[in-house]
N, C-alpha and C. Protein backbone atom coordinates (compact mmCIF):
# COMPACT_ATOMS: atom_id res chain seq x y z
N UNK A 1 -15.47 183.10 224.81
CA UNK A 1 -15.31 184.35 224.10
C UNK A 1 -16.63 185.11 224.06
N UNK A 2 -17.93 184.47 223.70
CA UNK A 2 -18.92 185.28 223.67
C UNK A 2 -19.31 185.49 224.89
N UNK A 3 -19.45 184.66 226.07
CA UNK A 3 -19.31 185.31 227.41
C UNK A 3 -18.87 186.65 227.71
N UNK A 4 -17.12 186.75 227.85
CA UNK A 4 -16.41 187.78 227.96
C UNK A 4 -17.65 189.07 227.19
N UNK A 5 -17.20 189.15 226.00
CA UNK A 5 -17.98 189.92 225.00
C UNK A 5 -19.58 190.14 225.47
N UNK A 6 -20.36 189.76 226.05
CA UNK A 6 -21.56 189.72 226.14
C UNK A 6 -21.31 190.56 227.65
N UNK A 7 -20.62 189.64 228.58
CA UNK A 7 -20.55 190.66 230.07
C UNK A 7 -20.23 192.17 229.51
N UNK A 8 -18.79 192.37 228.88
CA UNK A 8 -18.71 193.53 228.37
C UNK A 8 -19.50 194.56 228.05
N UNK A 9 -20.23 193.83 227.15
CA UNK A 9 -21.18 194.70 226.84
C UNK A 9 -22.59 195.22 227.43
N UNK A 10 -22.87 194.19 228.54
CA UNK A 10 -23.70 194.63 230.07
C UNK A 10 -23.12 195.53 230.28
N UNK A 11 -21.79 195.36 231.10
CA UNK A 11 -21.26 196.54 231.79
C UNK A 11 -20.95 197.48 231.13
N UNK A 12 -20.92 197.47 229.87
CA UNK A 12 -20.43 199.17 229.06
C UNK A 12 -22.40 199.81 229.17
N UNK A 13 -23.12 198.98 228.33
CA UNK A 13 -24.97 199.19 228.45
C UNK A 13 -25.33 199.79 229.89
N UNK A 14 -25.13 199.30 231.33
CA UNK A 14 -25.73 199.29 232.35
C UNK A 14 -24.68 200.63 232.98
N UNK A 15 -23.78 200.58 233.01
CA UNK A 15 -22.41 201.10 233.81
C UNK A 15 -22.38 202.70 233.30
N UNK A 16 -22.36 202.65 231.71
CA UNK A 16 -22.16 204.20 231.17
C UNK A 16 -23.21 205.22 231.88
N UNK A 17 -24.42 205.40 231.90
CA UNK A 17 -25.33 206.58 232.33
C UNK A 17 -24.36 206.63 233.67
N UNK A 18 -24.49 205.61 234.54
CA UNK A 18 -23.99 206.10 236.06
C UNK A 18 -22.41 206.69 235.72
N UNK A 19 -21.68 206.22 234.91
CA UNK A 19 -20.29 207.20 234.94
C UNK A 19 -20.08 208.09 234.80
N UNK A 20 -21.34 208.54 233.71
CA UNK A 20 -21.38 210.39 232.67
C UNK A 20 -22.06 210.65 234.33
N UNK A 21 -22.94 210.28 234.86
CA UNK A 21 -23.72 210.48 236.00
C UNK A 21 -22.40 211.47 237.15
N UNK A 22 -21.48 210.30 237.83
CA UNK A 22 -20.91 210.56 238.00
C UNK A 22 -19.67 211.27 237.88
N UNK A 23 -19.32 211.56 236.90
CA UNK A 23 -18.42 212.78 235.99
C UNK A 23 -19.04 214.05 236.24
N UNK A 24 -20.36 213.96 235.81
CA UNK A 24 -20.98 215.40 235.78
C UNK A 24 -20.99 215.66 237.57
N UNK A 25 -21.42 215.31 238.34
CA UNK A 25 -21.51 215.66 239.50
C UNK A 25 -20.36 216.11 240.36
N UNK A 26 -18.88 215.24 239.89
CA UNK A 26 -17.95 215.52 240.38
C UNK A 26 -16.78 216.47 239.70
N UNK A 27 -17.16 217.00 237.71
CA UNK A 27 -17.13 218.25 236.97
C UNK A 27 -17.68 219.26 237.51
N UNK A 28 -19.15 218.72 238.27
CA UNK A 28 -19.74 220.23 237.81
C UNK A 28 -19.16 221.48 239.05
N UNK A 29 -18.58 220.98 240.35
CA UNK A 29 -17.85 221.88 241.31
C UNK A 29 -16.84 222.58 240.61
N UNK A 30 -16.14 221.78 239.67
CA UNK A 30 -14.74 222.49 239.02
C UNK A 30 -15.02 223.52 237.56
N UNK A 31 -16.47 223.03 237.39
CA UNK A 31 -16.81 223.71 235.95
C UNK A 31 -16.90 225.36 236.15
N UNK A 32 -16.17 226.08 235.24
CA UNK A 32 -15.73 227.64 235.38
C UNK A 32 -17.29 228.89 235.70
N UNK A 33 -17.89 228.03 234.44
CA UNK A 33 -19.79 228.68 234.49
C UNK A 33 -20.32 228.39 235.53
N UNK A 34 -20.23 227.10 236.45
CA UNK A 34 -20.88 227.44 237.81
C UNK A 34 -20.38 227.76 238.65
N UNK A 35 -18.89 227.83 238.66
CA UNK A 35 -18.17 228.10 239.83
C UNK A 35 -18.51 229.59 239.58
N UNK A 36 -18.51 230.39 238.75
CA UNK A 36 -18.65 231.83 238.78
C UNK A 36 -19.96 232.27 239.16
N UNK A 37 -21.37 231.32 238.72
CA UNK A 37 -22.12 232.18 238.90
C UNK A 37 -22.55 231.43 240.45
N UNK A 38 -21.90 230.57 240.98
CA UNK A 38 -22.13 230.63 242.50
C UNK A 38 -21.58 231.18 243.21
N UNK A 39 -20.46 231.89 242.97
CA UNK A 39 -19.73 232.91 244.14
C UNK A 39 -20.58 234.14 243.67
N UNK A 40 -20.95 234.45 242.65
CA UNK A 40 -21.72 236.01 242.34
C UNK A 40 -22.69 235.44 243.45
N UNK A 41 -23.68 234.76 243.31
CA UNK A 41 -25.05 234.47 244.37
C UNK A 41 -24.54 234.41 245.64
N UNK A 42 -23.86 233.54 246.18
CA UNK A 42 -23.27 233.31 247.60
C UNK A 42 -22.30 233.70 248.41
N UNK A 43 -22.16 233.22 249.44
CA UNK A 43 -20.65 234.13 249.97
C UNK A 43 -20.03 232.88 250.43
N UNK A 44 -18.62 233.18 250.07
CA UNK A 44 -17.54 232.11 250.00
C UNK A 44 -18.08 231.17 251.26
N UNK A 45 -17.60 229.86 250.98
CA UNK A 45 -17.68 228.86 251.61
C UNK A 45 -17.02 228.93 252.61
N UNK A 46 -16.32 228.48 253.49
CA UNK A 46 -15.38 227.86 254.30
C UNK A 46 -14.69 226.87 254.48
N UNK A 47 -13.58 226.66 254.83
CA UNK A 47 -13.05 225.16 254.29
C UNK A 47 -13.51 224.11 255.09
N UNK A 48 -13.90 223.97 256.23
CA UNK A 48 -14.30 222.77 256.88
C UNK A 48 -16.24 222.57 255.98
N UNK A 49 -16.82 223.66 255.80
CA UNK A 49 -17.99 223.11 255.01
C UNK A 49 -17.78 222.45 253.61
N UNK A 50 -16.73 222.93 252.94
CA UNK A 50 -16.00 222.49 251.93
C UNK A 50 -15.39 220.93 252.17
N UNK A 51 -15.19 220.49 253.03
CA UNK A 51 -14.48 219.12 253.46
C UNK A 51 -15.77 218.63 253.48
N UNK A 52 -16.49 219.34 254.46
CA UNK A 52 -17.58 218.43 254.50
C UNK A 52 -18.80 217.76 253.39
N UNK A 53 -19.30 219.02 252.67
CA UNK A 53 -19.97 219.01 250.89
C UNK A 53 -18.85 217.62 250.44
N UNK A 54 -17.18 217.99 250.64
CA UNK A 54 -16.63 216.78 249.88
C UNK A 54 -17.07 215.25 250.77
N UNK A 55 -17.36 215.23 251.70
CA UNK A 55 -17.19 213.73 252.66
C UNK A 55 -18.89 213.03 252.13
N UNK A 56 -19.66 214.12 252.47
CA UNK A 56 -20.95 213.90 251.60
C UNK A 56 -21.14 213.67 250.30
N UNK A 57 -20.57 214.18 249.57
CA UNK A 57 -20.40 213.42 247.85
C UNK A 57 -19.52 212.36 247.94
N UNK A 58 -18.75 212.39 248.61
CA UNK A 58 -17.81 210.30 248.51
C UNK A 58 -19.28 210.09 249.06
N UNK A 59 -19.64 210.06 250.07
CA UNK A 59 -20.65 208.92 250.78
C UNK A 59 -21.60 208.66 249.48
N UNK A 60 -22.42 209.76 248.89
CA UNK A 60 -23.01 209.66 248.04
C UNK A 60 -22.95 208.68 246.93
N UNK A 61 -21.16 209.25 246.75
CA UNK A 61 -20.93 208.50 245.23
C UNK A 61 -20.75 207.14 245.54
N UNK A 62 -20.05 206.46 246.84
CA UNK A 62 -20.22 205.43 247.47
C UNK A 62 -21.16 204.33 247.47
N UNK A 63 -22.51 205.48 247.86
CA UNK A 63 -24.30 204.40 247.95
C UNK A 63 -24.42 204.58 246.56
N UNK A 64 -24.29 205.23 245.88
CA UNK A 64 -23.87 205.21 244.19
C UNK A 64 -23.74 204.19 243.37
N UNK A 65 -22.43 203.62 243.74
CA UNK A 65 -21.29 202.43 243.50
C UNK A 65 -21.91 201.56 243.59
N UNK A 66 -22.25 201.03 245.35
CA UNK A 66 -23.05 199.39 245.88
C UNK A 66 -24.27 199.39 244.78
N UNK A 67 -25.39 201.09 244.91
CA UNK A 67 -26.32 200.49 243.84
C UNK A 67 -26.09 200.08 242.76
N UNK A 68 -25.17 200.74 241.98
CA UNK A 68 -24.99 200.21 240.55
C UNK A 68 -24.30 198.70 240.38
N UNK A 69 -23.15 198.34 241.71
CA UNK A 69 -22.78 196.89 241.82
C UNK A 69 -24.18 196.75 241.94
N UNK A 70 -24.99 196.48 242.75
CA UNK A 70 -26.19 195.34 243.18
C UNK A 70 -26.92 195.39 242.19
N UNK A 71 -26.91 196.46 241.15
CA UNK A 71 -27.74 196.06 240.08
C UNK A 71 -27.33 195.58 239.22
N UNK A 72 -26.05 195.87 238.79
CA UNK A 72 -25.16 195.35 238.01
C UNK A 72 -25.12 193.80 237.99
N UNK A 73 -24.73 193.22 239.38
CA UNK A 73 -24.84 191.69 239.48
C UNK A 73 -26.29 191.19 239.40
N UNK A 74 -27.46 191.98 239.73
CA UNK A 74 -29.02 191.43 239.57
C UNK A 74 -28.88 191.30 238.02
N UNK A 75 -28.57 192.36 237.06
CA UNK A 75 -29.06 192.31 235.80
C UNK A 75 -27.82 190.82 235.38
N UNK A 76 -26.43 190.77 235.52
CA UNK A 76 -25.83 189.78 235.46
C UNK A 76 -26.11 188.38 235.70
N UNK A 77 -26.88 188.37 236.78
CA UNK A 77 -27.60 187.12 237.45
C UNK A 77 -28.97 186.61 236.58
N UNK A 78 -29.57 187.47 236.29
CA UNK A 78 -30.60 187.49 235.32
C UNK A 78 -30.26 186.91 234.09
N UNK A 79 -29.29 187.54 233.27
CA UNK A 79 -29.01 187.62 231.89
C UNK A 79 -28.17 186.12 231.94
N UNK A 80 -27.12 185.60 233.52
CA UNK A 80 -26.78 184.32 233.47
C UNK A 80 -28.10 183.32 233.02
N UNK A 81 -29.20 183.22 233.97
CA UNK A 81 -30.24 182.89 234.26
C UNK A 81 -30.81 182.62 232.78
N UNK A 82 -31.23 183.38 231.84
CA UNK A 82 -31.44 183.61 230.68
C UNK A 82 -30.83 183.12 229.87
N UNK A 83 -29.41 183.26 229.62
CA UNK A 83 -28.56 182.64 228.64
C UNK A 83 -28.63 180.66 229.31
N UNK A 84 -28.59 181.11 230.28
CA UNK A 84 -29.00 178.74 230.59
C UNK A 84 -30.51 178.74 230.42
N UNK A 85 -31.13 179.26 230.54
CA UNK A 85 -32.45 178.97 229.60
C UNK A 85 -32.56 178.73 228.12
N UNK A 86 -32.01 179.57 227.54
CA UNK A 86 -31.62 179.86 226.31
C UNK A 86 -31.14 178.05 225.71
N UNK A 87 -29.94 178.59 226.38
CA UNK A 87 -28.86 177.16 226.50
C UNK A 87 -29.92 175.94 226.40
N UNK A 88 -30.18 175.52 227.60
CA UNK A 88 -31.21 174.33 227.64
C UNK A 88 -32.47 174.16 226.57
N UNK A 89 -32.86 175.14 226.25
CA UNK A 89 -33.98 175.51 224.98
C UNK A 89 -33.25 175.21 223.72
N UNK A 90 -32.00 174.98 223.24
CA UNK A 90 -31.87 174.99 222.34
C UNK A 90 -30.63 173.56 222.41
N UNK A 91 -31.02 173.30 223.22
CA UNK A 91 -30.42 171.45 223.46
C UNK A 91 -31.79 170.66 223.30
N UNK A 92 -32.54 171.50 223.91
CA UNK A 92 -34.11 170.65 223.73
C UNK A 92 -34.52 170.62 222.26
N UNK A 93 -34.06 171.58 221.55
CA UNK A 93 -34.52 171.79 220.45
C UNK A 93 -33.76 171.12 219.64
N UNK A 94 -32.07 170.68 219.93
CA UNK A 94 -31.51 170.07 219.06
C UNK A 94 -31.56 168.58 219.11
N UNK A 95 -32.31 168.13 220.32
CA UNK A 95 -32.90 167.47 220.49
C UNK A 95 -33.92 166.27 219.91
N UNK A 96 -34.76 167.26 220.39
CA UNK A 96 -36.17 167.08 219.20
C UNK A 96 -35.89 167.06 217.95
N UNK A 97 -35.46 167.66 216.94
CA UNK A 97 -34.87 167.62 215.79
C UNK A 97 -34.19 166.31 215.64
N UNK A 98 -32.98 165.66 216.27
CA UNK A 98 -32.50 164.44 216.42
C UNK A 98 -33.94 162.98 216.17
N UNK A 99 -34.23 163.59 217.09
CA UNK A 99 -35.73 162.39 217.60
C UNK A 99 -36.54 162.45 216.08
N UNK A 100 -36.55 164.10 215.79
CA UNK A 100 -37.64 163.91 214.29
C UNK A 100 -37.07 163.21 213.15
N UNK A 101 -35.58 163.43 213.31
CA UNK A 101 -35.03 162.67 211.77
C UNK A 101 -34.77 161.43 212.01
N UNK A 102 -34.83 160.84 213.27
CA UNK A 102 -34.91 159.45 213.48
C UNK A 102 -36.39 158.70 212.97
N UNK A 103 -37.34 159.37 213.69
CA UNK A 103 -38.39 159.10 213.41
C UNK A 103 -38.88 159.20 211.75
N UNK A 104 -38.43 160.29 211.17
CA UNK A 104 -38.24 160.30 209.56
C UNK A 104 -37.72 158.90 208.93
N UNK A 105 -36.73 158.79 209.14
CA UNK A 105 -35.79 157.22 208.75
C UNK A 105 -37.12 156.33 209.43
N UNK A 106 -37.06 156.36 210.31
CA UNK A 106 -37.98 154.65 210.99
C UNK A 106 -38.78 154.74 209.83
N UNK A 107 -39.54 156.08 209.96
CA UNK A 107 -41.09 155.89 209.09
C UNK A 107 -40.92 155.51 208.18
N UNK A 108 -39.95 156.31 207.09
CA UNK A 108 -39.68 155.46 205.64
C UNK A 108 -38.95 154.40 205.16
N UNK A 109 -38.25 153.98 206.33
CA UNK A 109 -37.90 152.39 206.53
C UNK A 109 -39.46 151.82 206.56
N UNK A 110 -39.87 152.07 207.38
CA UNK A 110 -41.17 151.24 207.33
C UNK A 110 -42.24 151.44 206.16
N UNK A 111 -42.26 152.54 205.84
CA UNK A 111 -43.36 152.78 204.28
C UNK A 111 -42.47 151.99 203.36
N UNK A 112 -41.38 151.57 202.99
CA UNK A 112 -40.88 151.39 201.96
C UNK A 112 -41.15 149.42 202.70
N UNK A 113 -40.90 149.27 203.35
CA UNK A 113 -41.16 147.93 203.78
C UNK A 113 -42.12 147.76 203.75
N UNK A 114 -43.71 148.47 203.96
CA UNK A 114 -45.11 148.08 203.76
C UNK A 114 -45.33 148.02 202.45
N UNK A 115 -44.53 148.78 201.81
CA UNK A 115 -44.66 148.77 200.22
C UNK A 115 -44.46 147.90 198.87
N UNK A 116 -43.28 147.62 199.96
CA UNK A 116 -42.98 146.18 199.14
C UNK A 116 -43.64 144.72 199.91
N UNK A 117 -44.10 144.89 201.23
CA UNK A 117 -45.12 143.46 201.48
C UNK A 117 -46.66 143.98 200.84
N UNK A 118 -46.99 145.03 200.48
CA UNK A 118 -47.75 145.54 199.66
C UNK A 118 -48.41 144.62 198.33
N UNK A 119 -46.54 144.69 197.46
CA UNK A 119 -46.71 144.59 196.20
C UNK A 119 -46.29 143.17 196.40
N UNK A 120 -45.88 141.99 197.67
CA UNK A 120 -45.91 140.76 197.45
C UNK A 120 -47.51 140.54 197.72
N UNK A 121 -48.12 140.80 198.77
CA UNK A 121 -49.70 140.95 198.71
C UNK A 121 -50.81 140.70 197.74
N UNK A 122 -50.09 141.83 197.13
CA UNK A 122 -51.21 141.74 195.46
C UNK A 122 -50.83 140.51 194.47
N UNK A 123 -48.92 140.24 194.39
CA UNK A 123 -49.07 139.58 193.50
C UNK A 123 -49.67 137.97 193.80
N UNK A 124 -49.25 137.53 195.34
CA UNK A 124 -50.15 136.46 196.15
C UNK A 124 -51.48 136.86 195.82
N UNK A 125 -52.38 137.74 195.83
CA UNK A 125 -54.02 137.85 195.33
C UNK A 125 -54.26 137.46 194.42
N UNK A 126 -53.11 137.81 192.73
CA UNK A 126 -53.51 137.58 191.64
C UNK A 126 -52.92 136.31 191.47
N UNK A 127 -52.12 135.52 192.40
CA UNK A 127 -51.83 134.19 191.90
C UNK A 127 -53.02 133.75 192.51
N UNK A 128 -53.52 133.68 194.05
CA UNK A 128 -55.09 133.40 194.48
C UNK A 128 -56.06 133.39 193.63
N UNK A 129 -56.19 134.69 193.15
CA UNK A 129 -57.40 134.49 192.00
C UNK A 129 -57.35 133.98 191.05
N UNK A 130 -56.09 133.39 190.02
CA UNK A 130 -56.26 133.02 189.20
C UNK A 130 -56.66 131.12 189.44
N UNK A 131 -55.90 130.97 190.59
CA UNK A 131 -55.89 129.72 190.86
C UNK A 131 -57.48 129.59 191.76
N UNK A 132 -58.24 130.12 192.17
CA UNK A 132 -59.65 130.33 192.02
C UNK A 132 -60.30 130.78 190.68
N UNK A 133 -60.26 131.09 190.27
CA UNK A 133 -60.74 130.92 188.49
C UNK A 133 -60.74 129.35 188.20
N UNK A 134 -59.54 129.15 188.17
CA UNK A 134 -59.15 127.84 187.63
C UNK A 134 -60.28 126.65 188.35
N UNK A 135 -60.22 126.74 190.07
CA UNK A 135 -60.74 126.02 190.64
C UNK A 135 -62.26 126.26 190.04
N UNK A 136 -62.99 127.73 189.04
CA UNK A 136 -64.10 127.44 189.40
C UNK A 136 -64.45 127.33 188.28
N UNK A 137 -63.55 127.15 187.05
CA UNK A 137 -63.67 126.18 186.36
C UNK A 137 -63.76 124.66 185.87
N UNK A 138 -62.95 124.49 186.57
CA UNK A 138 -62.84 123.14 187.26
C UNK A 138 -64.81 122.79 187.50
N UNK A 139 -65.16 123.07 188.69
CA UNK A 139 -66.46 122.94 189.73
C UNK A 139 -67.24 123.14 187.64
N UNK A 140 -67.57 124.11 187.31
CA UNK A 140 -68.37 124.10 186.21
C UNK A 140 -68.36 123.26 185.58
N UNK A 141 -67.17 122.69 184.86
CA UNK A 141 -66.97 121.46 183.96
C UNK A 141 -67.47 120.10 184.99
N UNK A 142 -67.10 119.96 186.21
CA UNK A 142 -67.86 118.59 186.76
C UNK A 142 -69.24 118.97 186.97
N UNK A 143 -69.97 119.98 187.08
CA UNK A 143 -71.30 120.74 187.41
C UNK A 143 -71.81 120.10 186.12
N UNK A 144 -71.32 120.14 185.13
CA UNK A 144 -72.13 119.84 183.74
C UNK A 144 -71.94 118.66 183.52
N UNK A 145 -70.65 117.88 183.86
CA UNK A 145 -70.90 116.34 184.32
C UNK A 145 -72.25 115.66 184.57
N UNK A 146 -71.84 116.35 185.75
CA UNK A 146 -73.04 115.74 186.59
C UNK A 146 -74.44 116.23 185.58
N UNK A 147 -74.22 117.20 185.73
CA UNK A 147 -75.38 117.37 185.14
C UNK A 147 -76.13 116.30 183.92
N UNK A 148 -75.07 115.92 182.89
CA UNK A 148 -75.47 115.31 181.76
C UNK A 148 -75.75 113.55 182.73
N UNK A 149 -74.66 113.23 183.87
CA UNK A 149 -74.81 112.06 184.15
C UNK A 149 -76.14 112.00 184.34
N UNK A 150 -77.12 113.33 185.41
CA UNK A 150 -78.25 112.76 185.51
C UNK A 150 -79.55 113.04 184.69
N UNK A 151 -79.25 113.72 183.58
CA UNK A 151 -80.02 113.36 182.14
C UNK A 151 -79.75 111.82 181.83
N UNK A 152 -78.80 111.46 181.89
CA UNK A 152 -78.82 110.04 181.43
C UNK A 152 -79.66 109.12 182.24
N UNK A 153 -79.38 109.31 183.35
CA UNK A 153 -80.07 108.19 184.29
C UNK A 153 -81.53 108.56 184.39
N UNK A 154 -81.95 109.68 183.97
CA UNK A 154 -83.56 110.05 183.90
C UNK A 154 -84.26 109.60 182.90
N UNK A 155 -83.72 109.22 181.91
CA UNK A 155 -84.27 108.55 180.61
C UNK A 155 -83.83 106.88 180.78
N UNK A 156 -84.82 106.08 180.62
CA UNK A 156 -85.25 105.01 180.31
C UNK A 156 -84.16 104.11 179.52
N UNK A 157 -83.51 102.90 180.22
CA UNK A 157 -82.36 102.54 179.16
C UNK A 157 -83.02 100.89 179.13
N UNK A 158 -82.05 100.49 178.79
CA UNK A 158 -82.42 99.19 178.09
C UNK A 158 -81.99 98.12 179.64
N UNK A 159 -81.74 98.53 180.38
CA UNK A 159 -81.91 97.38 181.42
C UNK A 159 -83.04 97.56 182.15
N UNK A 160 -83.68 99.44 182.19
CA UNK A 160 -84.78 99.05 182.66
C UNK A 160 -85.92 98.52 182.69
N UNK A 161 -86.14 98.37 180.73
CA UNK A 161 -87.38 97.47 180.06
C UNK A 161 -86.87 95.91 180.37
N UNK A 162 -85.44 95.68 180.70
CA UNK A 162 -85.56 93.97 180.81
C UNK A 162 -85.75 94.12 181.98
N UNK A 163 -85.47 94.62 183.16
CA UNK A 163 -85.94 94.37 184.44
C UNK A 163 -87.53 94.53 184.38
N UNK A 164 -88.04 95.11 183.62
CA UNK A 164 -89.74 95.38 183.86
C UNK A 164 -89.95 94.43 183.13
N UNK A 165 -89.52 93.66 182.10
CA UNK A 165 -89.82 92.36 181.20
C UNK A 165 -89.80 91.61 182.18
N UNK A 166 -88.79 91.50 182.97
CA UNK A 166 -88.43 90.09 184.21
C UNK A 166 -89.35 89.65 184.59
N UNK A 167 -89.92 90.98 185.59
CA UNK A 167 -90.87 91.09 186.08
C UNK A 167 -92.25 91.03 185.95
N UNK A 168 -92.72 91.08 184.19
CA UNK A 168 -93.83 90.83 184.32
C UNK A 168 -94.01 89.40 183.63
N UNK A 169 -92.70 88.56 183.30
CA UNK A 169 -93.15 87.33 183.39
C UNK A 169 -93.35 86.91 184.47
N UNK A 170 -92.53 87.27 185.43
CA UNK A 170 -92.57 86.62 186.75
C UNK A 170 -93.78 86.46 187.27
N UNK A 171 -94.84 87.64 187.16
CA UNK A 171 -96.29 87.86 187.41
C UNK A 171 -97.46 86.89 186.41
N UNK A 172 -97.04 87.18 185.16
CA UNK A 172 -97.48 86.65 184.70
C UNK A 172 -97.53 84.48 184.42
N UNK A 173 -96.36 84.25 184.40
CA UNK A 173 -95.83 83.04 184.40
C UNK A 173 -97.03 82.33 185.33
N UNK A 174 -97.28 82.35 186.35
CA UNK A 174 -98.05 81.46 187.36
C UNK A 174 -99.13 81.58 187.07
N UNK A 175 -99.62 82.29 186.11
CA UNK A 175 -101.44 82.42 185.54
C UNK A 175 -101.49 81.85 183.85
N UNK A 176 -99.84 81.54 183.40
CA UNK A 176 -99.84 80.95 182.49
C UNK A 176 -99.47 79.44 182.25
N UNK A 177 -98.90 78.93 183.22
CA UNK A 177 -98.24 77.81 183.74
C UNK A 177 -99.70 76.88 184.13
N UNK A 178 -100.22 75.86 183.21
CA UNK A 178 -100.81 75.00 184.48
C UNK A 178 -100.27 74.08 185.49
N UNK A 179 -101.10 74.23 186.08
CA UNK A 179 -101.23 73.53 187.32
C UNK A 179 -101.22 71.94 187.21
């Protein structure tokens, strides 16, 4: 339908000047105002020049015709040409549009999926850290262990005066012992 309607309206756009064109040219022999004031100026025609003026305006209106066909189908050929441009431009475009709202969905399929391995992320960090806290509490309380174990062993206990007692009878004994 918009085809039809669209040629139409080429050929009414392109076609009208050449018809008034042609109207006037083939009026203006019969029109009363020039027919009068060309017989006042001239002297009657004759009928074979009269046939002939007519064989020369068909030919005319003729090369007339083909031009306005050959342009008629150039501007037609064109405006085909154009409308499948058109056409294809706006498949490309419905296109692309397709591809963008796909790509829309993927993306926020995927933001909403980073979002939530996001928020398992963090809460795995804060179970990590707490259970590192813990561990480095842990390490402090044996840190001070140790620590006190080796205050203890740095001070002087009671096996080490009997081992140094042992010992200095042992030394002593053979200079007290006679012989």
């Amino acid at each position: 339908m918009k085809g039809r309607t669209l040629l139409f309206m080429l050929l009414t756009v392109f076609a009208f000047p050449f018809v008034c064109l042609a109207n006037e040219v083939t009026a203006a022999p019969t029109s009363t105002e020039y027919a009068t004031s060309v017989t006042l100026e001239s002297t009657p025609l004759n009928l074979e020049e009269l046939l002939r003026k007519k064989e020369e305006l068909q030919e005319e209106l003729l090369e007339l015709e083909q031009l306005i066909s050959q342009y008629l189908y150039s501007a037609l050929g064109q405006t085909t040409q154009v409308m499948d441009t058109l056409r294809s431009a706006q498949e490309e475009l419905a296109r692309l549009k397709e591809d963008l709202e796909s790509v829309k969905a993927g993306t926020a399929a995927s933001v909403t999926h980073l979002e939530t391995q996001l928020t398992e992320l963090s809460k795995e960090l804060e179970s990590l850290s707490d259970q590192l806290q813990t561990l480095l509490d842990r390490l402090e309380s044996l840190d001070q262990r140790i620590a006190q174990v080796e205050a203890k062993t740095r001070r002087p206990q009671l096996w080490d005066f009997l081992i140094l007692g042992v010992a200095l009878i042992a030394l002593a004994l053979p200079f007290v012992v006679p012989r």
